[in-house]
N, C-alpha and C. Protein backbone atom coordinates (compact mmCIF):
# COMPACT_ATOMS: atom_id res chain seq x y z
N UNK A 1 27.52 69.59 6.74
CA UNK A 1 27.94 69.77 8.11
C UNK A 1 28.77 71.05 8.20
N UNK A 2 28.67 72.04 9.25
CA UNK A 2 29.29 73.36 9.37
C UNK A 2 30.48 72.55 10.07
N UNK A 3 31.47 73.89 9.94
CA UNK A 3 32.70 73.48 11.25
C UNK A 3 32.10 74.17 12.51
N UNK A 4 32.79 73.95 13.11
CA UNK A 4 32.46 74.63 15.11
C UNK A 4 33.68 75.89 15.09
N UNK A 5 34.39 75.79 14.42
CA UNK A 5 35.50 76.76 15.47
C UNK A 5 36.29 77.40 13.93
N UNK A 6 36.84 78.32 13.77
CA UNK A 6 38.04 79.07 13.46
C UNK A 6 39.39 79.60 14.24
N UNK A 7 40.48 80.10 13.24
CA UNK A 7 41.49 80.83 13.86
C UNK A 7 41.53 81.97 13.61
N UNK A 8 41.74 82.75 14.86
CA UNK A 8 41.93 84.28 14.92
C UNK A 8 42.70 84.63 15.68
N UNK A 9 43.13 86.37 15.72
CA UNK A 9 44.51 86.69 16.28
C UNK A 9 43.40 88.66 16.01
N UNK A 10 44.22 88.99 17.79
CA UNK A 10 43.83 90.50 17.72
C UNK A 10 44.75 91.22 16.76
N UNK A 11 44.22 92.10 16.07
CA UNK A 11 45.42 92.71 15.35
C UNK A 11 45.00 94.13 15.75
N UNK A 12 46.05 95.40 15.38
CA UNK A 12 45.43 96.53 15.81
C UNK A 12 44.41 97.22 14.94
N UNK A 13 44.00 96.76 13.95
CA UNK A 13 42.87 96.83 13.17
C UNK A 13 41.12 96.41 13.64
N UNK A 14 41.45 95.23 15.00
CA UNK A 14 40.61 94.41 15.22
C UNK A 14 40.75 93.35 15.29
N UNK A 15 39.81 92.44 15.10
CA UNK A 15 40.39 90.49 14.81
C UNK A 15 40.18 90.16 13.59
N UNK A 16 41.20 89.45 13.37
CA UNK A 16 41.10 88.98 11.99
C UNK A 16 41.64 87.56 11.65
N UNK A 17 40.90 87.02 11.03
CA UNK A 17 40.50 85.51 10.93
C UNK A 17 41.55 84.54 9.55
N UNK A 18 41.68 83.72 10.28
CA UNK A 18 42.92 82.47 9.51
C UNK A 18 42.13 82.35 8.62
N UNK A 19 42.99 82.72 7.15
CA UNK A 19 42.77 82.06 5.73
C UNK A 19 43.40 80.99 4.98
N UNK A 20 44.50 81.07 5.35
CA UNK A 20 45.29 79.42 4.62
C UNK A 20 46.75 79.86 5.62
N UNK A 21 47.41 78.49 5.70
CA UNK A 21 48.71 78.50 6.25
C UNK A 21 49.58 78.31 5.20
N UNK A 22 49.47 78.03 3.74
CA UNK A 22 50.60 77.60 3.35
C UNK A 22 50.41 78.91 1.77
N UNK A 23 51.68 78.98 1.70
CA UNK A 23 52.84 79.23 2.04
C UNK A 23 52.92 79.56 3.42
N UNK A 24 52.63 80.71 3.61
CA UNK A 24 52.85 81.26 5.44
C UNK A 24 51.13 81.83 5.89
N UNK A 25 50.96 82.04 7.07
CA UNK A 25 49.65 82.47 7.54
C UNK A 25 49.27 83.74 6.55
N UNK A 26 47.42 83.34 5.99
CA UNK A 26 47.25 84.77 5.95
C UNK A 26 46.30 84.99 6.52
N UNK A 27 45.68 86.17 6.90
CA UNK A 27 44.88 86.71 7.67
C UNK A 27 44.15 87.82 6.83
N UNK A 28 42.57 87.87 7.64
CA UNK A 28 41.41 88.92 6.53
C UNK A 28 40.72 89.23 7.96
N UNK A 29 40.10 90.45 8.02
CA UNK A 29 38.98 91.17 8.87
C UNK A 29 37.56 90.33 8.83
N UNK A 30 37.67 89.61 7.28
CA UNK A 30 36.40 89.20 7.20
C UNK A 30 35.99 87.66 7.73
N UNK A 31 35.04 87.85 8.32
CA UNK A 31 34.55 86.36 9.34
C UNK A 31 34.22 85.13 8.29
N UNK A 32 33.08 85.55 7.36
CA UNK A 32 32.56 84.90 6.80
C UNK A 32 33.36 83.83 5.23
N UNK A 33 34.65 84.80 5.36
CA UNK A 33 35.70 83.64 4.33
C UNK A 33 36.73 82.91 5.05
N UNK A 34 36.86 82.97 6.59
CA UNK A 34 37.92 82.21 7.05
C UNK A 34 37.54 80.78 7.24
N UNK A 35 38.89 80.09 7.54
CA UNK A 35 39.28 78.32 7.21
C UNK A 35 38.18 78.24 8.49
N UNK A 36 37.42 77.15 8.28
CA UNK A 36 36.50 76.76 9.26
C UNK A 36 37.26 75.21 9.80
N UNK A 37 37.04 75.05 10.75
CA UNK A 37 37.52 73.69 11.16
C UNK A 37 36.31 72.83 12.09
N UNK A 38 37.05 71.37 12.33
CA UNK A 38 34.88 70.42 12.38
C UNK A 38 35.57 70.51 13.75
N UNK A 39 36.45 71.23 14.60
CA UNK A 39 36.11 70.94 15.79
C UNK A 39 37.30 71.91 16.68
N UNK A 40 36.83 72.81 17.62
CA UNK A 40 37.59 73.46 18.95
C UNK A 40 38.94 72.70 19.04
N UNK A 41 39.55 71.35 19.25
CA UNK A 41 40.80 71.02 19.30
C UNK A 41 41.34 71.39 17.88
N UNK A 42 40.61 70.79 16.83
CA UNK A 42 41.64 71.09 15.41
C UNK A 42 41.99 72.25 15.47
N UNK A 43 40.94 73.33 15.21
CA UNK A 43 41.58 74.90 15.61
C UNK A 43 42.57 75.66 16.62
N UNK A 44 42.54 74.84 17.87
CA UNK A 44 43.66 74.93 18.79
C UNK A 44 44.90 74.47 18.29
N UNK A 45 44.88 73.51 17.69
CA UNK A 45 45.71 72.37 17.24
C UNK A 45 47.00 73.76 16.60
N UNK A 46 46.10 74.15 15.22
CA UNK A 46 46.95 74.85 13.99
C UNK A 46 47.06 76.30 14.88
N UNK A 47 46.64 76.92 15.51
CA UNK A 47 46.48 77.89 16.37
C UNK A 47 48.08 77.84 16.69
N UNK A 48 47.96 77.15 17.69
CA UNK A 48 49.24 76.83 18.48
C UNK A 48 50.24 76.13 17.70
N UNK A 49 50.15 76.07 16.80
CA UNK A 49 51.73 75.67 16.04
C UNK A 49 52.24 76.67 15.05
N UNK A 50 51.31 77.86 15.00
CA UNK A 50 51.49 79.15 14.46
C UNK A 50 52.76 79.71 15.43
N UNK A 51 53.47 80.83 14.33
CA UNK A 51 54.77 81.46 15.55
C UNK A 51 54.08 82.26 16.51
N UNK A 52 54.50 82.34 17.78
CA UNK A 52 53.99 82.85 18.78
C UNK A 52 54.07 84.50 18.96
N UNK A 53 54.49 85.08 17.45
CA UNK A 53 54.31 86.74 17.05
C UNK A 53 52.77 87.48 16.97
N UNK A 54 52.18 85.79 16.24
CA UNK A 54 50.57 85.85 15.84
C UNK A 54 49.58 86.61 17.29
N UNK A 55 49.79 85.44 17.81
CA UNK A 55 49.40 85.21 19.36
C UNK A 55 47.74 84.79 18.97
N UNK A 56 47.96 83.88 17.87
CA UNK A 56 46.75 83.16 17.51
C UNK A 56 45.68 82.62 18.79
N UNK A 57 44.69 82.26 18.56
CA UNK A 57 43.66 81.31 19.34
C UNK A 57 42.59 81.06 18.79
N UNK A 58 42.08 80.07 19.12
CA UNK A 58 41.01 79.10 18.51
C UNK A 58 39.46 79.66 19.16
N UNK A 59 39.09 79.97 18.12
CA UNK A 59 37.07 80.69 18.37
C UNK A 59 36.28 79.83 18.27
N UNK A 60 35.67 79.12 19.38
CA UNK A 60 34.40 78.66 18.90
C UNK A 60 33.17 79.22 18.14
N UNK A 61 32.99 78.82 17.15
CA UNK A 61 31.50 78.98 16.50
C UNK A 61 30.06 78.21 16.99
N UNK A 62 29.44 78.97 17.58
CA UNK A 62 28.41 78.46 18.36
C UNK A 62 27.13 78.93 17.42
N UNK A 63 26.04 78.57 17.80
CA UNK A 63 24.91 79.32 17.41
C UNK A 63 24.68 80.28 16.55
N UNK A 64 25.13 81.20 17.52
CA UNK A 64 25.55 82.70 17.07
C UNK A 64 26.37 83.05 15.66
N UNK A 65 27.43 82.17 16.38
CA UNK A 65 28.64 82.19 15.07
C UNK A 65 28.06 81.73 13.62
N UNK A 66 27.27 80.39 14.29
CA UNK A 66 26.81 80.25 12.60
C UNK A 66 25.47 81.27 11.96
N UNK A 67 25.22 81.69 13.12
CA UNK A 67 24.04 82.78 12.33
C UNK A 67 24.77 83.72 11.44
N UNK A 68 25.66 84.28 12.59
CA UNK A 68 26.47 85.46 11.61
C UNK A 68 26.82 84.84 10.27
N UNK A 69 27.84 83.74 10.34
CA UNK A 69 28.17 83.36 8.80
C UNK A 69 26.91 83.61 7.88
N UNK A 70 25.71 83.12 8.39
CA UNK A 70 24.70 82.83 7.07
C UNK A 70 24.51 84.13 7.22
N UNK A 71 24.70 85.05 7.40
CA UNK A 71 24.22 86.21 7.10
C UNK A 71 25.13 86.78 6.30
N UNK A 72 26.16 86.68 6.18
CA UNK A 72 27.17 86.51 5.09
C UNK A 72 27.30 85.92 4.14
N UNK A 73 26.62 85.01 3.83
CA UNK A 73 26.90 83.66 2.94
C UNK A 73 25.86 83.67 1.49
């Protein structure tokens, strides 16, 4: 089963996608290694309990989204 959604945040590089929260958030350019989550609320969920410096938000992965991954994968 894929997840539906990730976390991302504009940076001035571009967007770049939630890799682990613990110790503290890290963040990568690359789509195809970020934390996947099984659903649009979970990703909102950790999104929004991130500090509000991030200015995180939750991406749905649709169709599309999972094409791109496998094209990565």
């Amino acid at each position: 089963m894929s997840a539906s959604a990730i976390v991302a945040r504009t940076a001035a590089g571009g967007i770049e996608y939630l890799l682990s929260q613990q110790p503290g958030p890290r963040w990568s350019p690359r789509l195809q290694i970020a934390t996947r989550y099984a659903s649009i609320r979970e990703a909102t969920r950790v999104a929004l309990r991130l500090p509000g410096r991030f200015r995180a938000y939750a991406l749905p992965l649709g169709p599309a989204g999972a094409e791109l991954l496998a094209e990565f994968a």
